[in-house]
N, C-alpha and C. Protein backbone atom coordinates (compact mmCIF):
# COMPACT_ATOMS: atom_id res chain seq x y z
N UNK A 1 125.29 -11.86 -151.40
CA UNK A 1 126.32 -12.34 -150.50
C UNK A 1 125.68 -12.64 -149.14
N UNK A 2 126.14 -13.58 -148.55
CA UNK A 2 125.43 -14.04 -147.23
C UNK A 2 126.07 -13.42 -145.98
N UNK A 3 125.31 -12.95 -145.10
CA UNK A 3 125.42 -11.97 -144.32
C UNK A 3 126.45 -12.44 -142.91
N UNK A 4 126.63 -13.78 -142.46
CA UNK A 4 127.63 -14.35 -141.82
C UNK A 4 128.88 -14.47 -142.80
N UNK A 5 129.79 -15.01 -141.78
CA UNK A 5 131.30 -15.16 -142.77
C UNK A 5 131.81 -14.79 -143.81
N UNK A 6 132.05 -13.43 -143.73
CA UNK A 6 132.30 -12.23 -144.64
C UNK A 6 133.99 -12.03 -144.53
N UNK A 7 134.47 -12.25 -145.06
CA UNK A 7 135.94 -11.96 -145.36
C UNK A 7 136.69 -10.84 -145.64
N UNK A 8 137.43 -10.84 -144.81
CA UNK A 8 138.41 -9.21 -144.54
C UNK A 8 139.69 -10.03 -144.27
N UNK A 9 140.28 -8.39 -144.68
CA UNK A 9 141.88 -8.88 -144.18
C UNK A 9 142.37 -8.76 -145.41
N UNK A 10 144.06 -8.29 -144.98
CA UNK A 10 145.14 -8.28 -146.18
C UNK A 10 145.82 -8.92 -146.98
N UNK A 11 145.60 -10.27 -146.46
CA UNK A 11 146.68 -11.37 -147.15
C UNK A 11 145.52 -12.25 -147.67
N UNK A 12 146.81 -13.00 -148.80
CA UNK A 12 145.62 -14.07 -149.35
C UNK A 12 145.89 -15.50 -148.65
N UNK A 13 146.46 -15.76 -147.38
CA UNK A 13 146.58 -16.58 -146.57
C UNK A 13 145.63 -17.85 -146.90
N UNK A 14 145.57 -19.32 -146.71
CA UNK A 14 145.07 -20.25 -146.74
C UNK A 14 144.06 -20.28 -145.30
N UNK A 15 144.96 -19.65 -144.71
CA UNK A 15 143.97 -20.38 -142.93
C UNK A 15 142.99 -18.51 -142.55
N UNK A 16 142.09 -18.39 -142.28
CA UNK A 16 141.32 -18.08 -141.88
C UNK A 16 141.42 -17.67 -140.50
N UNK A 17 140.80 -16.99 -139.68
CA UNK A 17 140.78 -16.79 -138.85
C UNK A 17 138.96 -16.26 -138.61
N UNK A 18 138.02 -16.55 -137.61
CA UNK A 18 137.13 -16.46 -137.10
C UNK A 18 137.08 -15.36 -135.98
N UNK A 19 135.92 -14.41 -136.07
CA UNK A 19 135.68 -13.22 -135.05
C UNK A 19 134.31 -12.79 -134.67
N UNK A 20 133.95 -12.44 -133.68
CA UNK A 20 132.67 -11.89 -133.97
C UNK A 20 132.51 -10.61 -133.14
N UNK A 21 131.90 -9.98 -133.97
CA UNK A 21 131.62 -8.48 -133.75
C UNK A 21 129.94 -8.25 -134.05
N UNK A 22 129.65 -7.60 -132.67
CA UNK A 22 127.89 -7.31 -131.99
C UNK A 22 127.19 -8.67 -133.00
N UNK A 23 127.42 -10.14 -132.90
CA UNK A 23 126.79 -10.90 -133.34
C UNK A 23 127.34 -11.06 -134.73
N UNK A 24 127.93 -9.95 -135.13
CA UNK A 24 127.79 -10.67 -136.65
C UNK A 24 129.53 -11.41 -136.99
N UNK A 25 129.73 -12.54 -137.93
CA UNK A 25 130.79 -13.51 -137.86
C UNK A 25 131.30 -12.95 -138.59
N UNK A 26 133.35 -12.78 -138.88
CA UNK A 26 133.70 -12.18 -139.95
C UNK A 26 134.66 -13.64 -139.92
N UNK A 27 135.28 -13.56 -141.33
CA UNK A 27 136.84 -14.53 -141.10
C UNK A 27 137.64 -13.51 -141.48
N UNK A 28 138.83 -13.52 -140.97
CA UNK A 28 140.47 -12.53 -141.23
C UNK A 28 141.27 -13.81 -141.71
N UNK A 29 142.10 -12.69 -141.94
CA UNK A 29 143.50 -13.76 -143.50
C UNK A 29 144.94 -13.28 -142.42
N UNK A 30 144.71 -12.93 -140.89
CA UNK A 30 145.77 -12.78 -140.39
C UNK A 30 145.52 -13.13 -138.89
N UNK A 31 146.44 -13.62 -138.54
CA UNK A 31 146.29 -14.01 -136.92
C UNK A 31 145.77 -12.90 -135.87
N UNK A 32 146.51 -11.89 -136.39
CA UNK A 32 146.25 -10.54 -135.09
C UNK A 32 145.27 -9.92 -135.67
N UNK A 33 144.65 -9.16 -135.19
CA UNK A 33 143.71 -7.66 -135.57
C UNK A 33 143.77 -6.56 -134.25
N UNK A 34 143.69 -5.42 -134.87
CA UNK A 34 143.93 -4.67 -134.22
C UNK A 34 142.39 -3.92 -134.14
N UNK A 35 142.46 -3.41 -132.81
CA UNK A 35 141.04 -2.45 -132.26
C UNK A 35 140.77 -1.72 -133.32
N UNK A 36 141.63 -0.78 -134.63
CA UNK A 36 140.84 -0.09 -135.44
C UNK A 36 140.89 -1.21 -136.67
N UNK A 37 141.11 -2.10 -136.87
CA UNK A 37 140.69 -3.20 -137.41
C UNK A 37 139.08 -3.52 -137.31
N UNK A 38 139.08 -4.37 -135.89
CA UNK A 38 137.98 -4.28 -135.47
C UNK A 38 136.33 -3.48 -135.77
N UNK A 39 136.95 -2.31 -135.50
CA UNK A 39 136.22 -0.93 -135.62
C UNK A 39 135.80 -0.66 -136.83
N UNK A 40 136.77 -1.12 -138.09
CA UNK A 40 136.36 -1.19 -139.49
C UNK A 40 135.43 -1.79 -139.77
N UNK A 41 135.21 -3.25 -139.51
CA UNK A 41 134.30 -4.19 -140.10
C UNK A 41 133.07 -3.82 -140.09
N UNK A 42 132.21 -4.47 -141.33
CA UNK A 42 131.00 -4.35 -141.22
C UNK A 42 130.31 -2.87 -141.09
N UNK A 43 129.63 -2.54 -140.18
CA UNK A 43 129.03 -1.12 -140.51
C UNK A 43 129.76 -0.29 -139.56
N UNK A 44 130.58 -0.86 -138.57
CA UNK A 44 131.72 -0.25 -137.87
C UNK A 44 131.47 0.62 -136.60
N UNK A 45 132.13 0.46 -135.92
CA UNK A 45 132.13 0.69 -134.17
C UNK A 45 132.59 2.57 -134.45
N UNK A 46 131.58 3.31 -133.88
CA UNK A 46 132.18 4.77 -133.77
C UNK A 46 133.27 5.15 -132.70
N UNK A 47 134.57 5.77 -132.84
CA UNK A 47 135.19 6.34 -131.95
C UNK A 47 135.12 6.87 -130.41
N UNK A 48 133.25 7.19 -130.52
CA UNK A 48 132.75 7.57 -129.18
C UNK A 48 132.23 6.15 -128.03
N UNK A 49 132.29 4.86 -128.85
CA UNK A 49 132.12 3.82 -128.58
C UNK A 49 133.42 3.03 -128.11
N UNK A 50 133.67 2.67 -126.41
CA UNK A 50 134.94 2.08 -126.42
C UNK A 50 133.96 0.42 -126.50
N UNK A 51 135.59 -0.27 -127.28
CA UNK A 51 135.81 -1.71 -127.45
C UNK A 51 135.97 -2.65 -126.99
N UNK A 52 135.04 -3.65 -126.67
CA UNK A 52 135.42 -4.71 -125.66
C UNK A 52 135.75 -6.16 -126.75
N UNK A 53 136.66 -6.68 -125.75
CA UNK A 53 136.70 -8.45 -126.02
C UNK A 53 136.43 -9.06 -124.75
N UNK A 54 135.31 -9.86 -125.23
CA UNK A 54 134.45 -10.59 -124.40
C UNK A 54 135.16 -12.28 -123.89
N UNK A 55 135.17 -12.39 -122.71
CA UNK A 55 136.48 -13.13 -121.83
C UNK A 55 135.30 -13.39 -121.21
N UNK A 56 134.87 -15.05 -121.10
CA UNK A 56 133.75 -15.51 -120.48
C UNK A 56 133.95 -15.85 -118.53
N UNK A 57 133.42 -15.49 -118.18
CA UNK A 57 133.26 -15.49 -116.72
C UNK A 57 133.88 -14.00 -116.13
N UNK A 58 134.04 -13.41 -116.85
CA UNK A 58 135.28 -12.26 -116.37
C UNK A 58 134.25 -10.71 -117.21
N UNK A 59 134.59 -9.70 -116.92
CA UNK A 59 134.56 -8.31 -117.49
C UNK A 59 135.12 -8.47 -118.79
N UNK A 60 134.54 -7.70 -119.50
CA UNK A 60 134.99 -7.49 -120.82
C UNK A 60 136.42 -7.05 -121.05
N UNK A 61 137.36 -7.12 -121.66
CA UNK A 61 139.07 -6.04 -121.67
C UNK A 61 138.62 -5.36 -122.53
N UNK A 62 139.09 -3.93 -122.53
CA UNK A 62 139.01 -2.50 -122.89
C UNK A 62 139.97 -3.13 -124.33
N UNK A 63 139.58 -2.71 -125.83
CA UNK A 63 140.50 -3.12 -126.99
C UNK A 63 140.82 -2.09 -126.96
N UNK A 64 141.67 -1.11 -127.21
CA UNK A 64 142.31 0.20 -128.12
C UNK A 64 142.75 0.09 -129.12
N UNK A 65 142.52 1.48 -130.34
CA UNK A 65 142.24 0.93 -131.86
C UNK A 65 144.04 0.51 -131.75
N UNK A 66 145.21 0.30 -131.03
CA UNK A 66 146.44 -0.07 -131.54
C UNK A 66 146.58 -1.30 -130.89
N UNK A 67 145.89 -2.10 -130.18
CA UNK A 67 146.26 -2.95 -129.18
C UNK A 67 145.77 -4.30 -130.24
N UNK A 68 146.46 -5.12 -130.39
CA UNK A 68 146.57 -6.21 -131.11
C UNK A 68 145.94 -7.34 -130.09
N UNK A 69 145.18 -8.29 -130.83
CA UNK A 69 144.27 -9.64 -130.03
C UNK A 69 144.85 -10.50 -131.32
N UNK A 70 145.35 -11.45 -130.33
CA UNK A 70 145.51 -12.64 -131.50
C UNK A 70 144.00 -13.55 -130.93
N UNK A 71 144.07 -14.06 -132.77
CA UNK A 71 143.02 -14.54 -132.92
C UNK A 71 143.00 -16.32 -132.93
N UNK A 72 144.27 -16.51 -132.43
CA UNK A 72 144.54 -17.93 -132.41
C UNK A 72 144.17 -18.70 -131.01
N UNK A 73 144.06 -17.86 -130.33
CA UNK A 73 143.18 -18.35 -128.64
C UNK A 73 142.30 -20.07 -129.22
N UNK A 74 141.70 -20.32 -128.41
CA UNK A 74 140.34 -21.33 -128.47
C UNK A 74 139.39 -20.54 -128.45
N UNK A 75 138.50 -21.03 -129.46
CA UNK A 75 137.31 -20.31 -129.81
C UNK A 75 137.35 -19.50 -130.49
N UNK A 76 136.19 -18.49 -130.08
CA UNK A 76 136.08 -17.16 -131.42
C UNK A 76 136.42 -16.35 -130.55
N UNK A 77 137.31 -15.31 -130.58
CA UNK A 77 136.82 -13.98 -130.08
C UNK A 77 135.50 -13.53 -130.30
N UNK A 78 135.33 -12.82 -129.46
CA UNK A 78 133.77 -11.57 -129.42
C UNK A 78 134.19 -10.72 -129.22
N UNK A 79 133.89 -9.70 -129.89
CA UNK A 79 133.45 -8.16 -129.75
C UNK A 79 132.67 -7.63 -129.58
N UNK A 80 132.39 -6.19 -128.77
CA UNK A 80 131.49 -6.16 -128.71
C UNK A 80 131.77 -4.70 -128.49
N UNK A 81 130.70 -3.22 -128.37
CA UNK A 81 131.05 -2.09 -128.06
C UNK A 81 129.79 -1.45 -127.09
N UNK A 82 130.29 -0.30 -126.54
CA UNK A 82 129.57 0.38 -125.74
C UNK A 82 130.05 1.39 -125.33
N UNK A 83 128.50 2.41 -125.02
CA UNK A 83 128.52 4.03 -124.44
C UNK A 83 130.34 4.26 -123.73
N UNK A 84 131.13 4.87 -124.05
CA UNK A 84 132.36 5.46 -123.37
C UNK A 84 132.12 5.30 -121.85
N UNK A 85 131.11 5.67 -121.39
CA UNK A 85 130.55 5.98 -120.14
C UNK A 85 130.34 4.92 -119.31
N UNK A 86 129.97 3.68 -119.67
CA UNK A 86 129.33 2.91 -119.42
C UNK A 86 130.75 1.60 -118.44
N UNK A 87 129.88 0.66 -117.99
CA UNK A 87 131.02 -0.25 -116.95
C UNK A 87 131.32 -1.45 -118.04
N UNK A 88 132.49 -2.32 -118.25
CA UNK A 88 132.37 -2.96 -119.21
C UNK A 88 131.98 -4.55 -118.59
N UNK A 89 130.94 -4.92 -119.88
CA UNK A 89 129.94 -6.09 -118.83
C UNK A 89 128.86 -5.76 -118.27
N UNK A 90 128.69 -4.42 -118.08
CA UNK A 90 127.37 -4.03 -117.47
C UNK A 90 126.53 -3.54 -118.35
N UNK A 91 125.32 -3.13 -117.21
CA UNK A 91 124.17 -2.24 -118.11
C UNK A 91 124.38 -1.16 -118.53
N UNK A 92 125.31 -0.60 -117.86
CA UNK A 92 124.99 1.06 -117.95
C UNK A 92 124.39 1.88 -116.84
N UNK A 93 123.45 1.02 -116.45
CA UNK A 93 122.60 2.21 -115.17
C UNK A 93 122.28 1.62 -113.48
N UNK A 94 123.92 1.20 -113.25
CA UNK A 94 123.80 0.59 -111.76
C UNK A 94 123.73 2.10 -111.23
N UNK A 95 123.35 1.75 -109.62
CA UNK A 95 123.02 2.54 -109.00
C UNK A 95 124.28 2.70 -107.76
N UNK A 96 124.11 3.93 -107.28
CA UNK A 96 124.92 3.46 -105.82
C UNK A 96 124.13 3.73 -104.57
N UNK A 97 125.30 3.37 -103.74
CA UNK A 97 124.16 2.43 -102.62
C UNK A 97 124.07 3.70 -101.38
């Protein structure tokens, strides 16, 4: 099986839906997905890891596993995750001044 465009989701829907999570492409069989949706796919985002959707020019938004993203926007969503700790969009190790 080829490692892009991997298919998930509950319904046997005609239309598709496009996502991407840390690089890798999935298609869904439903408009919405939810943060523990998300979190499922592929080899899957740990609990100690909060969830971002990646919003170009802007900070990442915080997903929570109940908070629904429709997937009908323009474009793909991105996902993406990181340290609890960490700023979303950032490195991790700004400094203060």
């Amino acid at each position: 099986m080829a490692q892009n465009d991997k298919q998930h989701g509950g319904g046997q829907g005609q239309h598709k839906w496009k996502l991407q999570v840390e690089n890798e492409v999935y298609q869904w069989d439903s408009q919405f997905i939810t943060g523990a949706q998300v979190r499922d796919l592929g080899p899957g985002i740990p609990d100690s890891m909060d969830l971002f959707l990646k919003i170009k020019g802007k900070a990442g938004q915080l997903v929570k596993n109940a908070d629904p993203v429709d997937l009908d926007a323009p474009g793909i969503e991105k996902f993406y995750a990181q340290e609890a700790s960490s700023e979303a969009g950032g490195s991790g190790n700004g400094s203060a001044l």
